[in-house]
Protein backbone atom coordinates (compact mmCIF):
# COMPACT_ATOMS: atom_id res chain seq x y z
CA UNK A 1 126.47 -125.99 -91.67
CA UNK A 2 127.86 -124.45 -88.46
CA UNK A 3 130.92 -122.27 -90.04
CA UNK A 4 133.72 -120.83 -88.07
CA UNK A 5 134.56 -117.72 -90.41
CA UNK A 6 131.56 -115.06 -88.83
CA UNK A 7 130.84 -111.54 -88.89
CA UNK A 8 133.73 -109.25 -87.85
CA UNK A 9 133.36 -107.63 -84.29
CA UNK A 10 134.77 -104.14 -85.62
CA UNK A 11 132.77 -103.22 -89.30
CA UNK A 12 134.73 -100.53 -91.43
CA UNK A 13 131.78 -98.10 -91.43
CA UNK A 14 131.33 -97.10 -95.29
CA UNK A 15 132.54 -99.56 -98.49
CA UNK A 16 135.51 -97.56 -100.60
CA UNK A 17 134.37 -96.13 -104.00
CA UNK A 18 135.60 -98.75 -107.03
CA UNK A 19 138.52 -96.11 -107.80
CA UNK A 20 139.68 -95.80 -104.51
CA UNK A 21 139.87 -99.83 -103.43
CA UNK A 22 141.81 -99.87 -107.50
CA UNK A 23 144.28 -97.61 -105.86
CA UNK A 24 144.62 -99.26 -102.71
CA UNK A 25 145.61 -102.50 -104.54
CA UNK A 26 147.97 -101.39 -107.04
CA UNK A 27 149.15 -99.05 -104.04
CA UNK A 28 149.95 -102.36 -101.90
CA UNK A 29 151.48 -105.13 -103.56
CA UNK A 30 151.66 -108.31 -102.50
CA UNK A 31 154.88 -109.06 -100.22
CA UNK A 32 156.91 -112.17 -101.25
CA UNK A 33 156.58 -113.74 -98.00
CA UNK A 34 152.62 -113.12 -97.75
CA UNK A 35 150.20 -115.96 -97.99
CA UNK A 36 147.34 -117.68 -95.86
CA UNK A 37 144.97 -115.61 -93.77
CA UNK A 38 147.32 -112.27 -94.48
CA UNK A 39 146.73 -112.94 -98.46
CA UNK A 40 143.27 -114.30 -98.30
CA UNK A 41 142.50 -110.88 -96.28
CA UNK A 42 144.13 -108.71 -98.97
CA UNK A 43 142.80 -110.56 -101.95
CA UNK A 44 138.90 -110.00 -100.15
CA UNK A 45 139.24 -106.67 -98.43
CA UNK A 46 136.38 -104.93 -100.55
CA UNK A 47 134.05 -107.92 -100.40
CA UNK A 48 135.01 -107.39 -96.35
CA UNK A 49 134.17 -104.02 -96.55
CA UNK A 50 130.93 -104.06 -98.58
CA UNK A 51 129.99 -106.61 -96.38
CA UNK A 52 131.06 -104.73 -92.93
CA UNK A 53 129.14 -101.59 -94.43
CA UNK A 54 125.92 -103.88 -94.80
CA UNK A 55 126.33 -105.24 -91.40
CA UNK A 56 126.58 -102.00 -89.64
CA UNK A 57 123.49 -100.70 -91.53
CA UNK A 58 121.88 -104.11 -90.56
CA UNK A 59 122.68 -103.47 -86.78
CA UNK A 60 121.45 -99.70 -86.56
CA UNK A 61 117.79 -100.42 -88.55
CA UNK A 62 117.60 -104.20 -88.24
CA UNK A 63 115.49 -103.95 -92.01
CA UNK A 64 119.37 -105.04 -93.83
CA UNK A 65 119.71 -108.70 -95.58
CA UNK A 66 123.37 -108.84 -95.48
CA UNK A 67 123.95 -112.47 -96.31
CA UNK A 68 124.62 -112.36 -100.44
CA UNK A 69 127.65 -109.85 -99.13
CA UNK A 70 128.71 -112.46 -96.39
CA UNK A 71 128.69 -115.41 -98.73
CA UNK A 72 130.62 -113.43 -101.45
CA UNK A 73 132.94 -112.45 -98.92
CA UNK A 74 133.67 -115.83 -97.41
CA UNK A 75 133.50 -117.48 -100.77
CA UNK A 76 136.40 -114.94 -101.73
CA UNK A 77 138.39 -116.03 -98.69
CA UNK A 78 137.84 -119.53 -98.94
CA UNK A 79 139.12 -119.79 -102.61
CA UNK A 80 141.94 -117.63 -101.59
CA UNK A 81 142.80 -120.10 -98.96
CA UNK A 82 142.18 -123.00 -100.62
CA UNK A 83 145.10 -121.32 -103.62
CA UNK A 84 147.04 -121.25 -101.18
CA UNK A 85 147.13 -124.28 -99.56
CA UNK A 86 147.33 -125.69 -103.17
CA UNK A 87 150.52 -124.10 -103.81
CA UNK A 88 152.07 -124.59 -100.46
CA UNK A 89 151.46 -128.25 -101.02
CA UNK A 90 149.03 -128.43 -97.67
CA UNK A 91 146.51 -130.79 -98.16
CA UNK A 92 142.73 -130.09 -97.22
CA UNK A 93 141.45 -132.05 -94.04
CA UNK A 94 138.00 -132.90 -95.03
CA UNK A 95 136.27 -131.51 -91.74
CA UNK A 96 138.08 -128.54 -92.01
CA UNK A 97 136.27 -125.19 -92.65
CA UNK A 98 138.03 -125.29 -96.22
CA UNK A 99 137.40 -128.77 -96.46
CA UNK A 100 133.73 -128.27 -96.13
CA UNK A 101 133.75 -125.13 -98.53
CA UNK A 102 135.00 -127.30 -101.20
CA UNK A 103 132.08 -129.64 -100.28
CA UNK A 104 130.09 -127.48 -101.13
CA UNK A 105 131.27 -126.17 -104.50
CA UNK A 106 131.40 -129.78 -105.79
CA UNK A 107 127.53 -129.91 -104.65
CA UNK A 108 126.73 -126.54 -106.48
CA UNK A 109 128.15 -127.55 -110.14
């Protein structure tokens, strides 16, 4: 499956401790006009960063497997989207990147 949602092109260089991504989130609360990408990004930043951390590593010894981090991180983001859209009322074009996601969970059970 060719997917659209790739590898960022800046990695945050070392994943937060669990204490200090707990503090970031109770230190940033949601705003009431926040939803989409902006939420999505919020509700996945540590899988993001774990995943940015492993990418980084992956680039400077090329001996990293970061794609259990990438899939947990888009599989955060997806969900989040797909919430979203529910709640908005937007319905999910099948080819879509979230249309395909969804595919693919209903394969997987």
């Amino acid at each position: 499956m060719g997917s659209s949602l790739s590898a960022p092109s800046q990695p945050i260089d070392a994943p937060a401790s669990p204490n200090t991504a707990q503090q970031a989130a109770a230190a940033t609360p949601p705003k009431p006009s926040e939803s989409g990408y902006a939420l999505a990004t919020r509700k996945c930043a540590k899988k993001q960063r774990l995943y940015d951390a492993c990418y980084t590593a992956a680039l400077s010894s090329k001996e990293e497997d970061c794609g259990e981090l990438f899939e947990a991180y888009r599989t955060c983001f997806l969900k989040w989207m797909h919430k979203d859209m529910q709640r908005r009322g937007v319905r999910v074009s099948e080819g879509s990147l979230v249309g395909e996601f969804l595919e693919e969970e209903d394969d997987n059970r």
